[in-house]
C-alpha atoms as a PDB file:
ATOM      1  CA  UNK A   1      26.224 -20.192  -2.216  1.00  0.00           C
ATOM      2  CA  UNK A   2      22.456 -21.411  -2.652  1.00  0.00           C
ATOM      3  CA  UNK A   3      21.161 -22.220  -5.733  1.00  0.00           C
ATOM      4  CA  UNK A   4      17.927 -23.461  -6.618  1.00  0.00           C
ATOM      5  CA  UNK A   5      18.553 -27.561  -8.359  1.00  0.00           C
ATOM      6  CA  UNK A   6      20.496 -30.167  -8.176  1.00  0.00           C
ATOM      7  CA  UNK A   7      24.114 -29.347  -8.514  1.00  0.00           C
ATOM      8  CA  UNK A   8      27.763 -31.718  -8.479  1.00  0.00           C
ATOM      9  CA  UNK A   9      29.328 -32.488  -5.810  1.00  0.00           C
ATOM     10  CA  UNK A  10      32.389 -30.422  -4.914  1.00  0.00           C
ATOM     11  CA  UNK A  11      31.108 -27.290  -6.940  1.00  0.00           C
ATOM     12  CA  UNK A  12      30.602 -25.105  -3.981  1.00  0.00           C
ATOM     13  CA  UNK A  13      27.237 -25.616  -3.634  1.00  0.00           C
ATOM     14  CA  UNK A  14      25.038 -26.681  -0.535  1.00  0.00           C
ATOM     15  CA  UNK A  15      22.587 -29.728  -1.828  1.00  0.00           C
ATOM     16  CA  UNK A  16      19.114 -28.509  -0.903  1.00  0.00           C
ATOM     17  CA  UNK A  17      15.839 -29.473  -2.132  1.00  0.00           C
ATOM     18  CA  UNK A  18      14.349 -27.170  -5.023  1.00  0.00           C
ATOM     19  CA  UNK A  19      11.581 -26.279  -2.535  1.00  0.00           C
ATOM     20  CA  UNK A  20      13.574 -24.958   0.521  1.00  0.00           C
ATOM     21  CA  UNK A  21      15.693 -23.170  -1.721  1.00  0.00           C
ATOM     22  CA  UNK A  22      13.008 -21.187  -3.634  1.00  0.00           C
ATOM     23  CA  UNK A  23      11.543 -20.184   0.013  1.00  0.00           C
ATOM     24  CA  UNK A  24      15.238 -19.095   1.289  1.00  0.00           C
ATOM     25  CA  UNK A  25      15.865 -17.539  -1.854  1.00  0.00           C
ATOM     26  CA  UNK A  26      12.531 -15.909  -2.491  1.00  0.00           C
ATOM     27  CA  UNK A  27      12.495 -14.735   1.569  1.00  0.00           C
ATOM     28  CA  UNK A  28      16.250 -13.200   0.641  1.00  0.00           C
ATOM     29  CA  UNK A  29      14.439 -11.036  -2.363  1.00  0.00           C
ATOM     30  CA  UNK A  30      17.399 -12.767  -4.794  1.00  0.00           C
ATOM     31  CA  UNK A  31      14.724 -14.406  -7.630  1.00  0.00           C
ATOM     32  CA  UNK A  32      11.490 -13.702  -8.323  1.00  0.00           C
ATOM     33  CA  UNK A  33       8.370 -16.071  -6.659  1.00  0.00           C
ATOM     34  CA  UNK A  34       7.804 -19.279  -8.658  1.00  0.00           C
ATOM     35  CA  UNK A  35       4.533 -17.855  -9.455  1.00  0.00           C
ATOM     36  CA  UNK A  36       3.017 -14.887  -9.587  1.00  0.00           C
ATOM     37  CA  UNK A  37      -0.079 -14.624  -7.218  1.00  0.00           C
ATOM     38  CA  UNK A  38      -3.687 -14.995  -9.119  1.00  0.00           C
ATOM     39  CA  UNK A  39      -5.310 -11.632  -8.215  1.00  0.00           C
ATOM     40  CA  UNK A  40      -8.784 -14.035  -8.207  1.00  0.00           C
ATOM     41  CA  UNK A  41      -9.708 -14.854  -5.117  1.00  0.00           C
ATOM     42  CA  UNK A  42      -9.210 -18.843  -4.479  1.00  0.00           C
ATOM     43  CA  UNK A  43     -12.439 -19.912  -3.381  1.00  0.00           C
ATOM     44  CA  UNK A  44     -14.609 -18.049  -5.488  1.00  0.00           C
ATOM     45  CA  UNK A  45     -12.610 -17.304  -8.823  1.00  0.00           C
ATOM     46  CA  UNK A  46     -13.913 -13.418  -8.127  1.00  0.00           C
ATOM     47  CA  UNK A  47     -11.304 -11.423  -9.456  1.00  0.00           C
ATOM     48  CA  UNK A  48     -10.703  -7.744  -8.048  1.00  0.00           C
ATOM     49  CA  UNK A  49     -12.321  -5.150 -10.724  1.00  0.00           C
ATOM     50  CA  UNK A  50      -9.423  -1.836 -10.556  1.00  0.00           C
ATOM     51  CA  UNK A  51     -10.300   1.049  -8.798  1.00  0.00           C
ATOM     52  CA  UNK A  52     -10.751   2.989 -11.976  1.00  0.00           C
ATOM     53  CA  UNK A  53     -13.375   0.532 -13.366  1.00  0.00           C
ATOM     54  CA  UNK A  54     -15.582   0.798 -10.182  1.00  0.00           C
ATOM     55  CA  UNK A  55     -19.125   2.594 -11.056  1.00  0.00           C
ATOM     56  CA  UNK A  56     -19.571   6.213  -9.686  1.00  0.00           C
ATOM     57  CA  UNK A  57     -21.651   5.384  -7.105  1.00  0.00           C
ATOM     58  CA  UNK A  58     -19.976   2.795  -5.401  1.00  0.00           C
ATOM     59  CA  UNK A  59     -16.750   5.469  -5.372  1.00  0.00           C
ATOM     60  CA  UNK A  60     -19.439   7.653  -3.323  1.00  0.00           C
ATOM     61  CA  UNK A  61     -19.497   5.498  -0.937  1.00  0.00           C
ATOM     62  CA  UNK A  62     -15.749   5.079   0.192  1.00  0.00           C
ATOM     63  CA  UNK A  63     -16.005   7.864   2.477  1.00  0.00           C
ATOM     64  CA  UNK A  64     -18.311   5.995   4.555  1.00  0.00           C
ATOM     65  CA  UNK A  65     -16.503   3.217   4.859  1.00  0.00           C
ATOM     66  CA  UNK A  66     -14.600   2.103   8.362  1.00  0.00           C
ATOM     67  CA  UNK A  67     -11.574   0.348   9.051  1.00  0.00           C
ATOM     68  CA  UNK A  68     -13.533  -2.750   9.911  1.00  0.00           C
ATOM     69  CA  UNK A  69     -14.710  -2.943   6.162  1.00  0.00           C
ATOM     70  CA  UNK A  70     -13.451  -5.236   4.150  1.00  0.00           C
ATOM     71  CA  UNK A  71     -14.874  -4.010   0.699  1.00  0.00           C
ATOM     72  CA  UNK A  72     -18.084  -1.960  -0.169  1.00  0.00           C
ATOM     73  CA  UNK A  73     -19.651  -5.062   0.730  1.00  0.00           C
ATOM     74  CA  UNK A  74     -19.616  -4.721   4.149  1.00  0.00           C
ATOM     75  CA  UNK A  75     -19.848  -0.738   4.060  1.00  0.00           C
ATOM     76  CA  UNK A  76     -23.224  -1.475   1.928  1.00  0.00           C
ATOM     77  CA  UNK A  77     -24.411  -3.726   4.663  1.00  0.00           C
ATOM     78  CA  UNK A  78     -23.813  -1.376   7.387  1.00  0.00           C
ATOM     79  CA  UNK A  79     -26.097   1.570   6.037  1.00  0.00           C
ATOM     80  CA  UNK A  80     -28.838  -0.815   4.413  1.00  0.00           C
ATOM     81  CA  UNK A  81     -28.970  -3.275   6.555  1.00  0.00           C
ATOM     82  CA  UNK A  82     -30.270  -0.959   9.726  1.00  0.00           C
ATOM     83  CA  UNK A  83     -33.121   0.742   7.052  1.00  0.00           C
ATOM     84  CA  UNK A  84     -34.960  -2.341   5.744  1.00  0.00           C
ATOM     85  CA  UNK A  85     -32.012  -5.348   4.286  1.00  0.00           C
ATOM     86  CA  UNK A  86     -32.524  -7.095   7.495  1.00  0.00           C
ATOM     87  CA  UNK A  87     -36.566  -6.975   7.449  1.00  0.00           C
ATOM     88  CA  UNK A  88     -36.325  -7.575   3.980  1.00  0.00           C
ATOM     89  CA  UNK A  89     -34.371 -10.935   4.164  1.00  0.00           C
ATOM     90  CA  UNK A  90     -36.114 -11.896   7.152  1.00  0.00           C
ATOM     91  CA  UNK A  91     -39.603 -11.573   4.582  1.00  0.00           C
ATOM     92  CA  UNK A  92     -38.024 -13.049   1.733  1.00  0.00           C
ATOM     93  CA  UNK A  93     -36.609 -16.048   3.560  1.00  0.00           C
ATOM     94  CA  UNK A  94     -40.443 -16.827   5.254  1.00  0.00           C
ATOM     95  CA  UNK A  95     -42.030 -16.132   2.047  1.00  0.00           C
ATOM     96  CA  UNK A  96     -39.652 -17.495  -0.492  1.00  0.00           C
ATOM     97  CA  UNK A  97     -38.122 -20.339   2.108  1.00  0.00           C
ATOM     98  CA  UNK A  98     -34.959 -19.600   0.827  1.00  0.00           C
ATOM     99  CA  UNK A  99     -32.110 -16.871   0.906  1.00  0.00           C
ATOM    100  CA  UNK A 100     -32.496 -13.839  -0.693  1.00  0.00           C
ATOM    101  CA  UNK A 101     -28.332 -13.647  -1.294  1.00  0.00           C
ATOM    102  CA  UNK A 102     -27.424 -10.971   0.768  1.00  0.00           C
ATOM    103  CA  UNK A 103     -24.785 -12.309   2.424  1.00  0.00           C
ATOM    104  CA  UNK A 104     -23.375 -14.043  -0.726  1.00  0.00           C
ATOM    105  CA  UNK A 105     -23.652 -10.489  -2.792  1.00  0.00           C
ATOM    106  CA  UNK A 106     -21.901  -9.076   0.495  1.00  0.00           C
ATOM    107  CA  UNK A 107     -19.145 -11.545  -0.031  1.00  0.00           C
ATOM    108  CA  UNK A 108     -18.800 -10.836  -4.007  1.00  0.00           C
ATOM    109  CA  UNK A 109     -18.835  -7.192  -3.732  1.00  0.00           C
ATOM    110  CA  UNK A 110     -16.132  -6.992  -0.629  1.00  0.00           C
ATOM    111  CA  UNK A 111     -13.897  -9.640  -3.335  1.00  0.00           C
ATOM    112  CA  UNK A 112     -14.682  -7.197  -5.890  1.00  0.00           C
ATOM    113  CA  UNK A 113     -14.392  -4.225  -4.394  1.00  0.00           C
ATOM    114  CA  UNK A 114     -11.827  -4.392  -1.784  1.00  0.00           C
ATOM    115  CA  UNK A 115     -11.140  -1.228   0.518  1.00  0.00           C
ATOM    116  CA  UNK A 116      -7.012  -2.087   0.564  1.00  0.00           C
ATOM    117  CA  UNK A 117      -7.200  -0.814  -3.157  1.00  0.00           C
ATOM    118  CA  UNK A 118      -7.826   2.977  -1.786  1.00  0.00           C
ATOM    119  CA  UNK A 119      -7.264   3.135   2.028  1.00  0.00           C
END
């Protein structure tokens, strides 16, 4: 038998370290994980909002969305982007000399509203 710890010698039990154990016994579906996974994203600290949460119109838009699409981010891009976002970054970033945050709001909203939560 395998048992996560440090057991005595003689007691049946294989000596393994805590670590390989967990992964053999986690793999196995005998114990729970060590810890739960964070629902917020690890670079970014974005956390998911729930499908119910999500505004209206950003519902409206799942139907438009492809299987290439992360989140609304990307589905947002795709239909702005070809009407004016593009032009209007390329302005802002020779007027401004500086981003205008498309791509970073692109990033947030596909962390926040991720597609896997209704396709």
């Amino acid at each position: 038998m395998l048992k996560a710890g440090r057991h005595s010698p003689g007691a049946g039990y294989v000596d393994v370290p805590d670590d390989i154990a967990r992964q053999i016994l986690n793999n196995c579906g005998n114990i729970p994980p060590a810890e739960k996974p964070s629902p917020v994203h690890v670079l970014t600290g974005i956390e998911p909002i729930p499908y119910e949460d999500w505004p209206a119109p950003f519902k409206a838009l799942i139907p438009f969305a492809i299987p290439q699409d992360v989140g609304l981010g990307d589905t947002i891009e795709r239909h702005v982007g070809p009407i004016g976002g593009r032009l209007f970054a390329k302005w802002f970033f020779e007027t401004f000399n500086r981003s205008c945050g498309c791509d970073t709001r692109r990033e947030k909203w596909n962390i926040q509203y991720p597609l896997s939560l209704v396709l």
